[in-house]
C-alpha atoms as a PDB file:
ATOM      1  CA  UNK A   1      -7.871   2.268  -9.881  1.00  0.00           C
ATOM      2  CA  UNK A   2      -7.798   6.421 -10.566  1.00  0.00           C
ATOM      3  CA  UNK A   3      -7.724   7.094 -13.939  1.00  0.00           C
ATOM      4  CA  UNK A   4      -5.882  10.714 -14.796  1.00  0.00           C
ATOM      5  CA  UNK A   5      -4.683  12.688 -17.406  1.00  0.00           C
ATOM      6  CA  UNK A   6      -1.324  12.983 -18.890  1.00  0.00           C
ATOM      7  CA  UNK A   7      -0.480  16.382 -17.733  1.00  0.00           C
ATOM      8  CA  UNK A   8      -1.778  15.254 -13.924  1.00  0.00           C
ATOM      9  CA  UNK A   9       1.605  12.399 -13.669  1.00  0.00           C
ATOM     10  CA  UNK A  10       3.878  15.168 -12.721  1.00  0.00           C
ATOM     11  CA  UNK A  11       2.378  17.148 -11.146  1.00  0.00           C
ATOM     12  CA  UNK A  12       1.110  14.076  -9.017  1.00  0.00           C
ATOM     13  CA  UNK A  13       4.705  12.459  -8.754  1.00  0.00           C
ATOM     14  CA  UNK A  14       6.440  15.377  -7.473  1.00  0.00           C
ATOM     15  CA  UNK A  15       3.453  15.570  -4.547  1.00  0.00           C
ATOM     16  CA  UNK A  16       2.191  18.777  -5.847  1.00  0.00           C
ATOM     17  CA  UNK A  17      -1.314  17.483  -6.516  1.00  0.00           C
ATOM     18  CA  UNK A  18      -2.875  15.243  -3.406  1.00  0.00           C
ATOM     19  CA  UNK A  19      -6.399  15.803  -4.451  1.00  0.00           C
ATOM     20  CA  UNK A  20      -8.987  15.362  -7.084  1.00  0.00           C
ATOM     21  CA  UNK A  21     -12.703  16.259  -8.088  1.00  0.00           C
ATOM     22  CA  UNK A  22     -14.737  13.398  -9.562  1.00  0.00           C
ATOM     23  CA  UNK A  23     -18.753  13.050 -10.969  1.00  0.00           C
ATOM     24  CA  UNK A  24     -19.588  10.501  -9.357  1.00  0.00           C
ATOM     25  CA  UNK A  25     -23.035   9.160  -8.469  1.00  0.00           C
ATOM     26  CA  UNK A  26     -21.182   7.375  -5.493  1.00  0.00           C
ATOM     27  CA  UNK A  27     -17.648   7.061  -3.873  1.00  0.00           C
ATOM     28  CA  UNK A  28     -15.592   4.323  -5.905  1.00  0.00           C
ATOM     29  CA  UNK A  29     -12.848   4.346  -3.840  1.00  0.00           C
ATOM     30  CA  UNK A  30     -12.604   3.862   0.444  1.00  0.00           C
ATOM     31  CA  UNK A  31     -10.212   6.014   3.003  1.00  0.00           C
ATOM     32  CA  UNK A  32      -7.096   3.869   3.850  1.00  0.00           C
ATOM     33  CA  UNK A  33      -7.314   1.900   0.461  1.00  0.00           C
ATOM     34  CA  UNK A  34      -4.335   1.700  -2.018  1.00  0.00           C
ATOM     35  CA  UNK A  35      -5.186   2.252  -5.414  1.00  0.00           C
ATOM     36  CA  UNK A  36      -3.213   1.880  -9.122  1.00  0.00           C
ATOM     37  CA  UNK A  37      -3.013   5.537 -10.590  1.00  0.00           C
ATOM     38  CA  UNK A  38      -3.469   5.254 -14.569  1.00  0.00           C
ATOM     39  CA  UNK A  39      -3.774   7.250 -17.775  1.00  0.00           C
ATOM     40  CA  UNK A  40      -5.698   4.583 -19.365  1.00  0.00           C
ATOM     41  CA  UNK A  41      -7.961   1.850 -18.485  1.00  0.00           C
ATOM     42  CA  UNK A  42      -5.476  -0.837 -19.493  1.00  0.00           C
ATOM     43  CA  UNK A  43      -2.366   1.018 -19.114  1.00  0.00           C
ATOM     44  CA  UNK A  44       0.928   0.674 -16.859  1.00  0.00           C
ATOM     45  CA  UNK A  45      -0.057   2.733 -13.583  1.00  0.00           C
ATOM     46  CA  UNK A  46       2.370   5.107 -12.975  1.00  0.00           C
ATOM     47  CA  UNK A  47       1.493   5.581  -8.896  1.00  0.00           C
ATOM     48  CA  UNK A  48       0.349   4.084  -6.156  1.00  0.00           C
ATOM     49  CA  UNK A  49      -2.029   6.301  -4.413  1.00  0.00           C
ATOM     50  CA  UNK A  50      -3.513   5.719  -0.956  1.00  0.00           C
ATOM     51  CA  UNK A  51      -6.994   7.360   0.265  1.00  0.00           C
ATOM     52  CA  UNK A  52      -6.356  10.074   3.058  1.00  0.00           C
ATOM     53  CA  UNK A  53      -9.206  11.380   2.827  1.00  0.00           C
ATOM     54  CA  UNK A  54     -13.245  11.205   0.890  1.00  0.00           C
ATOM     55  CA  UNK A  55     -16.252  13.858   1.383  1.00  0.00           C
ATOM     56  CA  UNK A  56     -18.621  15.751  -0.751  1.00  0.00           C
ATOM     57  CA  UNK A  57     -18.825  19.414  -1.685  1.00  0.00           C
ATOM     58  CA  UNK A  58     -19.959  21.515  -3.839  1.00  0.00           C
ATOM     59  CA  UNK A  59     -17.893  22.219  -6.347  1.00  0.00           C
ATOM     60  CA  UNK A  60     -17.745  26.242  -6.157  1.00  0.00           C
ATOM     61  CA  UNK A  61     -16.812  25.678  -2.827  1.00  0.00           C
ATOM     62  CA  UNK A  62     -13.036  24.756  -3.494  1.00  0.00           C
ATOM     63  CA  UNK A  63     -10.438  26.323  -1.430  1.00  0.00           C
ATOM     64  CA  UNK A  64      -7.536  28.261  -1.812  1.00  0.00           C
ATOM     65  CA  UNK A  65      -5.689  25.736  -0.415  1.00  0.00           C
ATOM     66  CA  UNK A  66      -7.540  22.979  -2.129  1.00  0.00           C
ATOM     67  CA  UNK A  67      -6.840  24.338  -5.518  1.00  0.00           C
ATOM     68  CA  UNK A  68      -3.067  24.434  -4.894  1.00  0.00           C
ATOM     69  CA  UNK A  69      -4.031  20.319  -4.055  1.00  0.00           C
ATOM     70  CA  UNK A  70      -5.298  20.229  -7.052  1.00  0.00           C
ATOM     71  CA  UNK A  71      -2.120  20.970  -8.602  1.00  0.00           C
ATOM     72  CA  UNK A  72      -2.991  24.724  -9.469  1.00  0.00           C
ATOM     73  CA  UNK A  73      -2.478  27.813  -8.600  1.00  0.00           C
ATOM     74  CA  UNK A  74      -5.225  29.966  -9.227  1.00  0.00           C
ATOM     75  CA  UNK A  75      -8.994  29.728  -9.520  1.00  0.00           C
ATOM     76  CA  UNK A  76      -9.198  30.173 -13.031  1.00  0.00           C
ATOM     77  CA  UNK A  77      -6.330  27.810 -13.961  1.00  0.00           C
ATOM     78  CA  UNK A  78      -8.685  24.750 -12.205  1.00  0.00           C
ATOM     79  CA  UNK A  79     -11.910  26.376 -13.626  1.00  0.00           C
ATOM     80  CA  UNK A  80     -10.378  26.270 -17.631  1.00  0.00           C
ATOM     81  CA  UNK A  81      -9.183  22.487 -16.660  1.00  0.00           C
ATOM     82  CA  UNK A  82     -12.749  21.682 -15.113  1.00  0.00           C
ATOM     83  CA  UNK A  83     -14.175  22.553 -18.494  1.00  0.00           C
ATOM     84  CA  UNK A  84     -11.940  21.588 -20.693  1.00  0.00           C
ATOM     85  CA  UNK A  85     -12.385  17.514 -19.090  1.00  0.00           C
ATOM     86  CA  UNK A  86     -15.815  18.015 -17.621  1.00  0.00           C
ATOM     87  CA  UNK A  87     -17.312  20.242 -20.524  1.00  0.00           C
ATOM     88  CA  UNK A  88     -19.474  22.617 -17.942  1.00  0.00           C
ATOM     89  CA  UNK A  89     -18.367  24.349 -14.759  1.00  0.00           C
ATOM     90  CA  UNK A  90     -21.673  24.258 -12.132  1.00  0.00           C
ATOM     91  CA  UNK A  91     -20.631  25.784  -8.657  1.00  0.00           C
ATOM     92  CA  UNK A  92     -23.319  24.349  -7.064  1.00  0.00           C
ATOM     93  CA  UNK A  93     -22.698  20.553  -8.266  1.00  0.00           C
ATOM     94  CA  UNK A  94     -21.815  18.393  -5.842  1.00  0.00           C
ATOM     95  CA  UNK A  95     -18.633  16.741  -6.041  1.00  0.00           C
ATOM     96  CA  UNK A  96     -16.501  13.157  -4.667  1.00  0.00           C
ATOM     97  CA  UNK A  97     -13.274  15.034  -3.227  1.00  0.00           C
ATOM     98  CA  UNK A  98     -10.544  12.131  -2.952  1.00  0.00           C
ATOM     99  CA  UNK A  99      -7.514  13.565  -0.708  1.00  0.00           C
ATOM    100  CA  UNK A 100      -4.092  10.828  -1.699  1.00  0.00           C
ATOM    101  CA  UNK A 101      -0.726   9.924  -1.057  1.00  0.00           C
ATOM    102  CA  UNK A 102       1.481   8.692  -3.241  1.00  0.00           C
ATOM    103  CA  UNK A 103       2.764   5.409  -1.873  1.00  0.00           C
ATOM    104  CA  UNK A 104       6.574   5.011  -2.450  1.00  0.00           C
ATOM    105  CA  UNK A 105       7.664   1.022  -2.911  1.00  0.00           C
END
């Protein structure tokens, strides 16, 4: 399971965002694996993603081209989302980079 927020459904159903950032200590998902996309722990999923793609970076080191994956369009937009979920924006943390597809039933 990848938990999201709200405002991520769209954005995520209409294939504009095919990647995320995550904390993690280690990966929690695997490349090739299907996976329930949720608001809430115990919620209705409202996707089925699948695992293109899994690496590390650092988080300052986010493309152009991965920030429009992420659903945004400029640097700033992703930075004031960053903080506002993950409190503190660190370029030089390193970050669990999940690349998806939606999987259509």
């Amino acid at each position: 399971m990848l938990l999201f927020r709200p405002e991520h459904v769209a954005p995520i159903l209409e294939g504009r965002k095919t990647e995320t950032r995550r904390l993690w200590k280690s990966p929690r998902v695997r490349v090739g694996q299907t996976y329930q996309a949720k608001t809430t722990l115990f919620g209705k999923p409202f996707a089925l993603l699948r695992v293109e793609g899994l690496w590390r970076e650092r988080l300052g080191d986010i493309s152009s081209g991965s920030i429009c994956a992420e659903g945004y369009n400029t640097l700033e937009e992703f930075q004031k989302e960053w903080i506002r979920i993950n409190r503190v924006w660190n370029p030089d943390e390193l970050v669990w980079v999940v690349r998806f597809t939606e999987v259509k039933e």
